[in-house]
Protein backbone atom coordinates (compact mmCIF):
# COMPACT_ATOMS: atom_id res chain seq x y z
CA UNK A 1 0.00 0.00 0.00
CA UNK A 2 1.87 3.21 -1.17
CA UNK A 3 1.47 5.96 1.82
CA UNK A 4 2.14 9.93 2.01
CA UNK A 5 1.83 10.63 5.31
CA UNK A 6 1.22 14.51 6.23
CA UNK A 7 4.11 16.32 8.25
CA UNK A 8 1.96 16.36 11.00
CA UNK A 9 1.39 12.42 11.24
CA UNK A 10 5.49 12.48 10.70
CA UNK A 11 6.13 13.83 13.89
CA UNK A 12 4.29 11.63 15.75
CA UNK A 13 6.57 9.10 18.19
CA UNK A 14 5.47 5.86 16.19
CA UNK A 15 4.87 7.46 12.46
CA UNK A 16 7.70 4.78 10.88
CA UNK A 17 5.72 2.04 12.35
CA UNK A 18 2.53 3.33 11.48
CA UNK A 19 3.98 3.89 7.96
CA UNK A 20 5.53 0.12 7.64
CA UNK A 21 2.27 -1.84 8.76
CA UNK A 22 0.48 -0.03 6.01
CA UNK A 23 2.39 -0.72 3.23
CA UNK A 24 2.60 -4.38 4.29
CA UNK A 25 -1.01 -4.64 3.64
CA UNK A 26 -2.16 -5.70 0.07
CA UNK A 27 -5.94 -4.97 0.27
CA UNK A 28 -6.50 -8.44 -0.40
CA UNK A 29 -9.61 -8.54 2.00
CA UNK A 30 -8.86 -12.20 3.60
CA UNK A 31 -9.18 -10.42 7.12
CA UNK A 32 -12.64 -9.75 6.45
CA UNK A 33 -13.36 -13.50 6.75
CA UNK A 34 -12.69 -13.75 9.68
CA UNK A 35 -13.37 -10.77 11.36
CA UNK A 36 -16.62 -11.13 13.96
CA UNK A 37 -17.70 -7.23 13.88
CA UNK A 38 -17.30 -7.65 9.36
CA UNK A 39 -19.52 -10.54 9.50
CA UNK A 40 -22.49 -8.95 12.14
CA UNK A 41 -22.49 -5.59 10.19
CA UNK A 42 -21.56 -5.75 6.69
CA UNK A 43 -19.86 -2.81 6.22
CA UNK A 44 -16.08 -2.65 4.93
CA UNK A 45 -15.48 0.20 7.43
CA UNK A 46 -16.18 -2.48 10.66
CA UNK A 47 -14.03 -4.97 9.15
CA UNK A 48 -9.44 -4.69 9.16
CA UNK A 49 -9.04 -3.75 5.34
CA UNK A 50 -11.74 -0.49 6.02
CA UNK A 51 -9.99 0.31 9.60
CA UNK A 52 -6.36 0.59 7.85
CA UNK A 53 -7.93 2.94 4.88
CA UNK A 54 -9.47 5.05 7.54
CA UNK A 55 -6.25 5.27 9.68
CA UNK A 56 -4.25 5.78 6.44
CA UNK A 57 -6.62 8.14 5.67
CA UNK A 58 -6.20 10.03 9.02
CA UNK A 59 -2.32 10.06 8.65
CA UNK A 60 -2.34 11.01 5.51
CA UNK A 61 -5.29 14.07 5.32
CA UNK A 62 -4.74 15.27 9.15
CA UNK A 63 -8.51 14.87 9.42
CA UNK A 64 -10.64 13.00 11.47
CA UNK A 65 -14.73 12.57 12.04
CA UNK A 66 -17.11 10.80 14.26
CA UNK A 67 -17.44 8.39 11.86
CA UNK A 68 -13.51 7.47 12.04
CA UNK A 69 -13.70 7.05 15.46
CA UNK A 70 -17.01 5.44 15.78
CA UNK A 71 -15.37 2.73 13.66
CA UNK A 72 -12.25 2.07 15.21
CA UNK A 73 -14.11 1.83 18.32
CA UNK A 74 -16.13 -0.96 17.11
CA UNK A 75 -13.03 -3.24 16.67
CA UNK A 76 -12.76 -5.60 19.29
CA UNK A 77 -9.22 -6.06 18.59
CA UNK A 78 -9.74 -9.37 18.68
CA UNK A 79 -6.38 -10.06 16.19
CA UNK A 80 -8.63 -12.54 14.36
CA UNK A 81 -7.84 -10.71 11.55
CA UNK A 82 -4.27 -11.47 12.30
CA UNK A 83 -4.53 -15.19 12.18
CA UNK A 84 -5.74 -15.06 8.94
CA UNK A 85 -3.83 -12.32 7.19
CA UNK A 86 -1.34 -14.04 4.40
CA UNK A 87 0.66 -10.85 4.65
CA UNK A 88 1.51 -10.55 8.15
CA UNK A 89 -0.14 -7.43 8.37
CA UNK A 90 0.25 -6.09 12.66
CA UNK A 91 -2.78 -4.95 12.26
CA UNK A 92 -3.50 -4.34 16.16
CA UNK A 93 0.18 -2.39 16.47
CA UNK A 94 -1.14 0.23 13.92
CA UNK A 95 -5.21 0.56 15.74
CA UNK A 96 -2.95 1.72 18.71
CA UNK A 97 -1.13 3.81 16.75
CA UNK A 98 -4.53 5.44 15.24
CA UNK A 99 -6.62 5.30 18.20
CA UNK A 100 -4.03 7.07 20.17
CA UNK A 101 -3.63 9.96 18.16
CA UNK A 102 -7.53 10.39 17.24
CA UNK A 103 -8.04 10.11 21.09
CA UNK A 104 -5.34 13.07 21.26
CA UNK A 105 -7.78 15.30 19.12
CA UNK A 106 -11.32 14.06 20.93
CA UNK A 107 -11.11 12.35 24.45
CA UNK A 108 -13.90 10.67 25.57
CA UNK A 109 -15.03 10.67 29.32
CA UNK A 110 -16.49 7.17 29.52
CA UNK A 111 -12.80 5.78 28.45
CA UNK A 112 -11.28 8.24 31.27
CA UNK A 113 -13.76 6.63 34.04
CA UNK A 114 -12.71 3.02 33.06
CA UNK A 115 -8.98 4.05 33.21
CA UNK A 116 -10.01 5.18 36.92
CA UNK A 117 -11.77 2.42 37.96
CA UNK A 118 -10.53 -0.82 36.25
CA UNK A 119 -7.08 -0.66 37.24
CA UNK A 120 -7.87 -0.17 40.96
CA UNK A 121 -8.51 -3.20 42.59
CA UNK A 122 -9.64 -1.69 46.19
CA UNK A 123 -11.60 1.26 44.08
CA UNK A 124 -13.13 -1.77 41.60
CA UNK A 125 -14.25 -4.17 44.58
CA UNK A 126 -15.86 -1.42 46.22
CA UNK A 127 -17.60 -1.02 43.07
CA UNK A 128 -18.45 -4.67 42.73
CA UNK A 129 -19.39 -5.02 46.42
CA UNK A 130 -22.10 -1.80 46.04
CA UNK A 131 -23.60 -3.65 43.02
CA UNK A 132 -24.13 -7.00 44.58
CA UNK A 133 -26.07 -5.09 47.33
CA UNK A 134 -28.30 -2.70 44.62
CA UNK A 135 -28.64 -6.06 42.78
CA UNK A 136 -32.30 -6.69 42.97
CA UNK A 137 -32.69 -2.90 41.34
CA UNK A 138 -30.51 -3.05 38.98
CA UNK A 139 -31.44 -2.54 35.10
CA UNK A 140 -30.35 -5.87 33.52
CA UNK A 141 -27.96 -4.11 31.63
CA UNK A 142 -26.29 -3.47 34.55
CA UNK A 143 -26.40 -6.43 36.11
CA UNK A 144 -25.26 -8.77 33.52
CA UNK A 145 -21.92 -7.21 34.39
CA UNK A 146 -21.75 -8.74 37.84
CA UNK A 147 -20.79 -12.16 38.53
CA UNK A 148 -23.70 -14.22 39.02
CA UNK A 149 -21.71 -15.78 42.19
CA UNK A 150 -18.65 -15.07 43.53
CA UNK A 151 -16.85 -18.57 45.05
CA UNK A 152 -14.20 -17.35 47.72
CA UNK A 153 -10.63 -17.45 47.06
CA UNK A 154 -9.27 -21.02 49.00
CA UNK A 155 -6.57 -21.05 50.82
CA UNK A 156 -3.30 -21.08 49.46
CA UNK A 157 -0.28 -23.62 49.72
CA UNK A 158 3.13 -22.50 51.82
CA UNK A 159 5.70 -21.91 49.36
CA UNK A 160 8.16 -24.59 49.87
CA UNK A 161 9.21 -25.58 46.66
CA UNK A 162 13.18 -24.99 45.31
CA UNK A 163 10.97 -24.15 41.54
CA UNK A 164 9.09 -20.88 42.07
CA UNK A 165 7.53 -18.86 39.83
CA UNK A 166 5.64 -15.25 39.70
CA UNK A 167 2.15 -14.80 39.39
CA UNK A 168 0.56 -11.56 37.74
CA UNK A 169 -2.61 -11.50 40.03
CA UNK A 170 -4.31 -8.79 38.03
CA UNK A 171 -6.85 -6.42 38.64
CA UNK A 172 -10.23 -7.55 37.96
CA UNK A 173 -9.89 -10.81 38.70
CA UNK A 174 -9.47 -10.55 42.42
CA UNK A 175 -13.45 -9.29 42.90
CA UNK A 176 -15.05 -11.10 40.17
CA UNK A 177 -13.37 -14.07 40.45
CA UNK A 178 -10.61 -14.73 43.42
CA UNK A 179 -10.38 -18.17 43.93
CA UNK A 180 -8.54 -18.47 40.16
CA UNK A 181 -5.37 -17.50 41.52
CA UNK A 182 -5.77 -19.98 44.58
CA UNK A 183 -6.73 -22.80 42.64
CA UNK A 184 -3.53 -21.72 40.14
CA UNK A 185 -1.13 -22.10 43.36
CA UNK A 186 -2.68 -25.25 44.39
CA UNK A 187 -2.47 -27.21 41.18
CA UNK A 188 0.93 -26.00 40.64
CA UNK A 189 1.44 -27.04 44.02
CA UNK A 190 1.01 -30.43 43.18
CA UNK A 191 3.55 -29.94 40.37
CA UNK A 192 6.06 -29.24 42.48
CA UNK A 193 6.44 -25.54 42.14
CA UNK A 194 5.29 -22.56 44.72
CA UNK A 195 4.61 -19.32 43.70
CA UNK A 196 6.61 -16.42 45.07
CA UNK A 197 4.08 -13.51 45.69
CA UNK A 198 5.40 -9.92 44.76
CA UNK A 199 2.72 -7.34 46.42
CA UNK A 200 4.69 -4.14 44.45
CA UNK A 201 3.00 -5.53 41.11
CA UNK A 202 -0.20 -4.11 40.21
CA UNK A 203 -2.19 -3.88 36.85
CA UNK A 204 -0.21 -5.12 33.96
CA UNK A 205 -1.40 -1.58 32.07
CA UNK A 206 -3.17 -2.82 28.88
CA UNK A 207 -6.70 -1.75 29.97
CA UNK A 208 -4.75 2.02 29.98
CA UNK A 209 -3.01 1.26 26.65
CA UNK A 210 -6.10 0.21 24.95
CA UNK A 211 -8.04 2.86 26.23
CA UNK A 212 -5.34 5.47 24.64
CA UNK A 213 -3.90 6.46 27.60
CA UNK A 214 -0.47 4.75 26.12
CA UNK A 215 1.95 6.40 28.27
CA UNK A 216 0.29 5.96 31.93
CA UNK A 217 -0.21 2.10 30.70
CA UNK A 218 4.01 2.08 29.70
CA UNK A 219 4.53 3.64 33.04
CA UNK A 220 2.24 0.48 34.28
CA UNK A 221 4.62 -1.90 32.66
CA UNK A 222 7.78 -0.21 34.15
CA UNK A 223 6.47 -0.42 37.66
CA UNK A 224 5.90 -3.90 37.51
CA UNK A 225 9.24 -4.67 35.65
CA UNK A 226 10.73 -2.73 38.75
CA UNK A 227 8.61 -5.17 41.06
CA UNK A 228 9.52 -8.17 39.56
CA UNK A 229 13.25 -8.19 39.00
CA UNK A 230 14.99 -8.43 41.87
CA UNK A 231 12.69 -12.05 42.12
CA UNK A 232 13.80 -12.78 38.49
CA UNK A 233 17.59 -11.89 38.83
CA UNK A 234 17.14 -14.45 42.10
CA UNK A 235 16.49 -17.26 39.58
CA UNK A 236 12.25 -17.19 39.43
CA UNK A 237 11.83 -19.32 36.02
CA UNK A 238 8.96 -17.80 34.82
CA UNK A 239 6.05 -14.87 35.47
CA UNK A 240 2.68 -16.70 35.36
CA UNK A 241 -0.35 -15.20 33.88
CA UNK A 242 -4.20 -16.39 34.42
CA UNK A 243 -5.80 -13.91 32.41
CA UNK A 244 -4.94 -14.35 28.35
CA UNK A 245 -5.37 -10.71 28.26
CA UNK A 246 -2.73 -9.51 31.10
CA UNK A 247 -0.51 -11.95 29.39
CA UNK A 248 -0.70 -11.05 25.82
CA UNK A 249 0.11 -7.92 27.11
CA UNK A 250 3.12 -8.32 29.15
CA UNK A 251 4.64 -10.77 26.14
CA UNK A 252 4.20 -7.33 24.31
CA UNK A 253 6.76 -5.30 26.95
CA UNK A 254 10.08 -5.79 24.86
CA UNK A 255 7.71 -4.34 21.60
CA UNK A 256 6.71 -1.71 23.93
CA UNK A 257 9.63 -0.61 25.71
CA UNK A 258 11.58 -1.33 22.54
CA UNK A 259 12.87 2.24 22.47
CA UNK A 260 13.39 2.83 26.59
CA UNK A 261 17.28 2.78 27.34
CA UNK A 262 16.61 2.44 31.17
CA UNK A 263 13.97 -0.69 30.35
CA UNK A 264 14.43 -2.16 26.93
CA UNK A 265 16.64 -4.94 27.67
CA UNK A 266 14.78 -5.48 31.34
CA UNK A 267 11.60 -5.51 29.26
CA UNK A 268 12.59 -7.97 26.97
CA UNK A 269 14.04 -10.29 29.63
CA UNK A 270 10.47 -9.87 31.10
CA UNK A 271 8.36 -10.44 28.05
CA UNK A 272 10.87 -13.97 27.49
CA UNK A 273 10.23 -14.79 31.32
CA UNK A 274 5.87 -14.39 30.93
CA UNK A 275 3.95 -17.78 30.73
CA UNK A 276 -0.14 -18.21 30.46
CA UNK A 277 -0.51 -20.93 33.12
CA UNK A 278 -1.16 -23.48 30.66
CA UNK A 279 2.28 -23.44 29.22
CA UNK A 280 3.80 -24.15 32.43
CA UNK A 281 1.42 -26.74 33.29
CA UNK A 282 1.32 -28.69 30.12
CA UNK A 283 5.27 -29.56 30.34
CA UNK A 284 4.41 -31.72 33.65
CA UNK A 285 3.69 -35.28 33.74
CA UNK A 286 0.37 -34.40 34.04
CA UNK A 287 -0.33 -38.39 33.66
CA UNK A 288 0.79 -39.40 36.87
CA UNK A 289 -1.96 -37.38 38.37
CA UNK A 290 -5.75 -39.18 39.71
CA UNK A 291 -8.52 -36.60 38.42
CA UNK A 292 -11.85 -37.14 38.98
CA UNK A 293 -14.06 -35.36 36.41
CA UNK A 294 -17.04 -36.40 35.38
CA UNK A 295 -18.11 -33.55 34.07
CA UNK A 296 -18.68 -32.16 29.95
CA UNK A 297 -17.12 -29.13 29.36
CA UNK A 298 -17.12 -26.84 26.23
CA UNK A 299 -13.65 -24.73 26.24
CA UNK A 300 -14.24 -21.18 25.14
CA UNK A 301 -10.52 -20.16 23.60
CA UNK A 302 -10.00 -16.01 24.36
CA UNK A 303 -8.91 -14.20 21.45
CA UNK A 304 -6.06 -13.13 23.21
CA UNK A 305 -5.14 -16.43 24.06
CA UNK A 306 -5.50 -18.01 20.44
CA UNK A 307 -4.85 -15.11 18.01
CA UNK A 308 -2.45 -12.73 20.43
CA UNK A 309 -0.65 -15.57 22.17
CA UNK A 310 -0.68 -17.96 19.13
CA UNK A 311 -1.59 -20.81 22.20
CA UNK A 312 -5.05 -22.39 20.58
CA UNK A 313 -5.75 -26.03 21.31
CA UNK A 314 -3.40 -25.90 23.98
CA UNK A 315 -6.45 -25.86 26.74
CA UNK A 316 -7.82 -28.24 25.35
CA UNK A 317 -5.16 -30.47 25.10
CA UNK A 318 -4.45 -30.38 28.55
CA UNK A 319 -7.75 -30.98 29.84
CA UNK A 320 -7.77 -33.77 27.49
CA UNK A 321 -4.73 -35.42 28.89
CA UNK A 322 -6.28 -35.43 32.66
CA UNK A 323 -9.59 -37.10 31.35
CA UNK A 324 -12.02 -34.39 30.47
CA UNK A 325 -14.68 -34.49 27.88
CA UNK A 326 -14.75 -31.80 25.73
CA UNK A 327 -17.72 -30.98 23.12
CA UNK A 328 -16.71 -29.57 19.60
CA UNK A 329 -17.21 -25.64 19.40
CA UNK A 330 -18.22 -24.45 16.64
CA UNK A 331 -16.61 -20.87 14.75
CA UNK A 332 -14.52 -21.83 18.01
CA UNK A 333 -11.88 -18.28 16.49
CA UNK A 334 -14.28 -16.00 16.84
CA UNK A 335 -14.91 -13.43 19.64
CA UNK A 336 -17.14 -13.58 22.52
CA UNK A 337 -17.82 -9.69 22.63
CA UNK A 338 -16.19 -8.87 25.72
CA UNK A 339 -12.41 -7.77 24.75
CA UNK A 340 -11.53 -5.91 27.91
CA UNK A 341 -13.84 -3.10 28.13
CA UNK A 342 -15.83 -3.69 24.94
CA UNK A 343 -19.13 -4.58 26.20
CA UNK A 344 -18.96 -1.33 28.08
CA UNK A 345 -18.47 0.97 25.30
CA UNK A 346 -20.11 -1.02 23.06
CA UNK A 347 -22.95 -2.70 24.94
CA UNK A 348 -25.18 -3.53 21.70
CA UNK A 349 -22.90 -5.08 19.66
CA UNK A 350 -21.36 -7.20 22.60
CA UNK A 351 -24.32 -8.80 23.42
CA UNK A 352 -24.98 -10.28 19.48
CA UNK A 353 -21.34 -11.43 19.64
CA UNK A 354 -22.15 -13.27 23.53
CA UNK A 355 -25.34 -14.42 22.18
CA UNK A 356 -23.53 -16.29 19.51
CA UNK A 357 -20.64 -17.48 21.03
CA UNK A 358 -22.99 -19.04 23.43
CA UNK A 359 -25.19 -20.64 21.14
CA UNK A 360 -21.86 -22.30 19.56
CA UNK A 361 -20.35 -23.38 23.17
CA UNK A 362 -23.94 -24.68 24.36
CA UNK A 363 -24.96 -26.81 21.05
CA UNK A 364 -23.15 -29.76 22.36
CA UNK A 365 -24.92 -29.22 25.41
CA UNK A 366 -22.39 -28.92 27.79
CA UNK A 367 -22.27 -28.87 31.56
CA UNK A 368 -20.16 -26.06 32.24
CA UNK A 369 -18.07 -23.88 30.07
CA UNK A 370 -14.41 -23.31 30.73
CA UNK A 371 -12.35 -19.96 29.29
CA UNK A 372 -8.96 -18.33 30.32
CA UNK A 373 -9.93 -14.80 30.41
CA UNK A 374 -11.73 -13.11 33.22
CA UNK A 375 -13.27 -10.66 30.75
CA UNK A 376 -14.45 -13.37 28.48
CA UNK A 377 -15.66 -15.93 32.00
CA UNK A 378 -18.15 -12.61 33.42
CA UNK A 379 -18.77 -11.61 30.33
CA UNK A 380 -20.58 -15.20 29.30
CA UNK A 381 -21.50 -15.84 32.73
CA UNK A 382 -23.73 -12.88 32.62
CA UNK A 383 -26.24 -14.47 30.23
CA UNK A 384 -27.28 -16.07 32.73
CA UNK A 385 -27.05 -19.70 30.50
CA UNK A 386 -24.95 -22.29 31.12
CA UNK A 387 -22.00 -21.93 33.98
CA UNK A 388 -18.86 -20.19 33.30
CA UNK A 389 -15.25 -20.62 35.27
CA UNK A 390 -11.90 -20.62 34.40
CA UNK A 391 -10.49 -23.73 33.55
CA UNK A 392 -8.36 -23.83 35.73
CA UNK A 393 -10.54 -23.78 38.85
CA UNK A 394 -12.23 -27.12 37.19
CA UNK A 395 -8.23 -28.75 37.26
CA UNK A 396 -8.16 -27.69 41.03
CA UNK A 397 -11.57 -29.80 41.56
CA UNK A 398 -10.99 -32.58 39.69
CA UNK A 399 -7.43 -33.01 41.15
CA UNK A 400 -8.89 -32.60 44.53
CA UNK A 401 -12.64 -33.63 44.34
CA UNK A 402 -13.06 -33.91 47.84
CA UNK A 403 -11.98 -30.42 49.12
């Protein structure tokens, strides 16, 4: 794609990036085919090839209208499009690019008040805690965003293992769903390996990146890089993630930090060190291990887990080799609608894409689904259908049914 950016997009910090990404894309239209917000609307400005020509356009004309941002917004950012592109096109590198310097011209206070809350764990379970209690007053809207229960965090093993690892515990998670992170020490536990807890860590940043506040999420990543080393330089063998999102984005801290003197090489040590839980758990003997599960389970695979983290199948493989039954998903690559906070700004549209995502996970009529996302679990679990946990609270059970 042949570009002429205007002198204003050329002084912006990432305009050579912007400027490569564009003219690696052929308009061949193959991302369309894939893309979930394409296929529910129609419209070649809600699918990849339309978002590019819009954020070329941008660049290019130094213009932008509500329309341009309405339809960048509407991009899940899902990477589906990714997946499927023949020319490697980093599609998602240049929406933050755009997004960031649209957002520049017209911020948006709903995006501010998610940057203040979601990041926040003490401010966000406060939050969570008042709308249990309001609950029976709620609009539905409002209260499909609650978890429909809430099953307390279990207590954690001592760490006594010589193996340790890190653990992200992220931000979210800890209201809507605390017992994850339990369940993750105790089945890794059994494996042999303890987790050392750093308390300096906090939100991994993406939710401030992706809202275009780019430089307070950075500042984010640094903070936790700060946390973590002195664990990592003590020989901690990897940084464990239980949320695909948190740990697509901290693989993305060497890209990020690229140009940081102080960080870059830090980062990148960092970004090599981060595991989703299921790569450190499927290099065990999980064989030798007694699990009781008797139950059907349809395995919802996160976008950021399958397109971002290139790890699809590898769930379901490991729930496979400790005896569960797993139902075919159908359309299993596309988005559920809740990418981070999506089905906030984009309520409407979320809810088709849930709708459909359940139908697929519940037509081989499954007795629980399992995800790796907490976005994606509350997000499904709202419906108010068929049970939603992460998957890795169902390993916990089966590998101790009677606790």
């Amino acid at each position: 794609m042949q570009t002429n950016l205007s002198e204003a997009a050329k002084r912006l910090p990432h305009a050579d990036e912007a400027e490569r990404i564009l003219r690696s894309c052929v308009h061949c239209g193959f991302c369309n085919a894939t893309c979930p917000t394409y296929q529910e609307l129609g419209d070649e400005l809600d699918g990849p090839r339309g978002r590019i020509y819009l954020i070329k356009q941008f660049l290019e004309q130094d213009t932008v209208s509500e329309k341009t941002q309405q339809h960048l917004d509407r991009c899940l950012t899902c990477r589906n499009c990714e997946t499927t592109c023949p020319s490697g096109v980093e599609y998602h590198k240049l929406l933050d690019i755009g997004r960031d310097a649209i957002e520049a011209r017209v911020p948006r206070l709903l995006r501010s008040g998610l940057r203040a809350v979601v990041p926040r764990p003490a401010l966000f379970q406060a939050l969570v805690s008042t709308g249990e209690l309001l609950r029976p007053v709620l609009p539905v809207a409002f209260r499909t965003h609650l978890p429909r229960s809430v099953a307390p965090a279990r207590q954690r093993p001592q760490a006594t293992h010589a193996r340790r690892v890190l653990m992200l515990e992220g931000c979210v998670q800890r209201s809507l769903s605390p017992n994850t992170n339990a369940a993750t020490a105790r089945v890794l536990d059994r494996l042999g390996i303890s987790i050392t807890p750093i308390a300096q860590a906090g939100c991994c940043g993406a939710v401030d990146y992706h809202l275009n506040a780019q430089d307070t999420g950075l500042e984010r990543a640094r903070r936790n890089i700060d946390a973590w080393w002195p664990a990592v330089e003590a020989g901690a063998e990897a940084i464990v993630q239980t949320a695909s999102g948190c740990g697509a984005f901290v693989k993305e801290y060497a890209y990020l930090l690229r140009d940081d003197p102080a960080y870059a090489a830090k980062a990148e040590r960092i970004s090599a060190l981060a595991r989703d839980i299921v790569e450190v758990i499927r290099a065990e003997p999980l064989e030798r291990f007694e699990a009781c599960c008797d139950q059907t389970l349809a395995f919802h695979c996160p976008c950021t887990l399958q397109h971002a983290q290139k790890l699809g199948g590898a769930v379901e493989a490991v729930l496979k080799r400790l005896g569960f039954n797993l139902t075919e998903v159908p359309d299993s690559h596309l988005c559920c609608g809740s990418a981070g906070t999506y089905s906030l700004t984009q309520p409407v549209l979320s809810r088709q894409l849930r709708d459909n995502k359940l139908d697929a996970l519940e037509s081989g009529h499954p007795d629980v689904i399992a995800t790796a996302n907490i976005g994606c679990q509350t997000h499904l679990d709202g419906a108010g259908r068929t049970p939603v946990r992460h998957w890795i609270e169902l390993v916990d059970q089966a590998l101790n049914p009677g606790a």
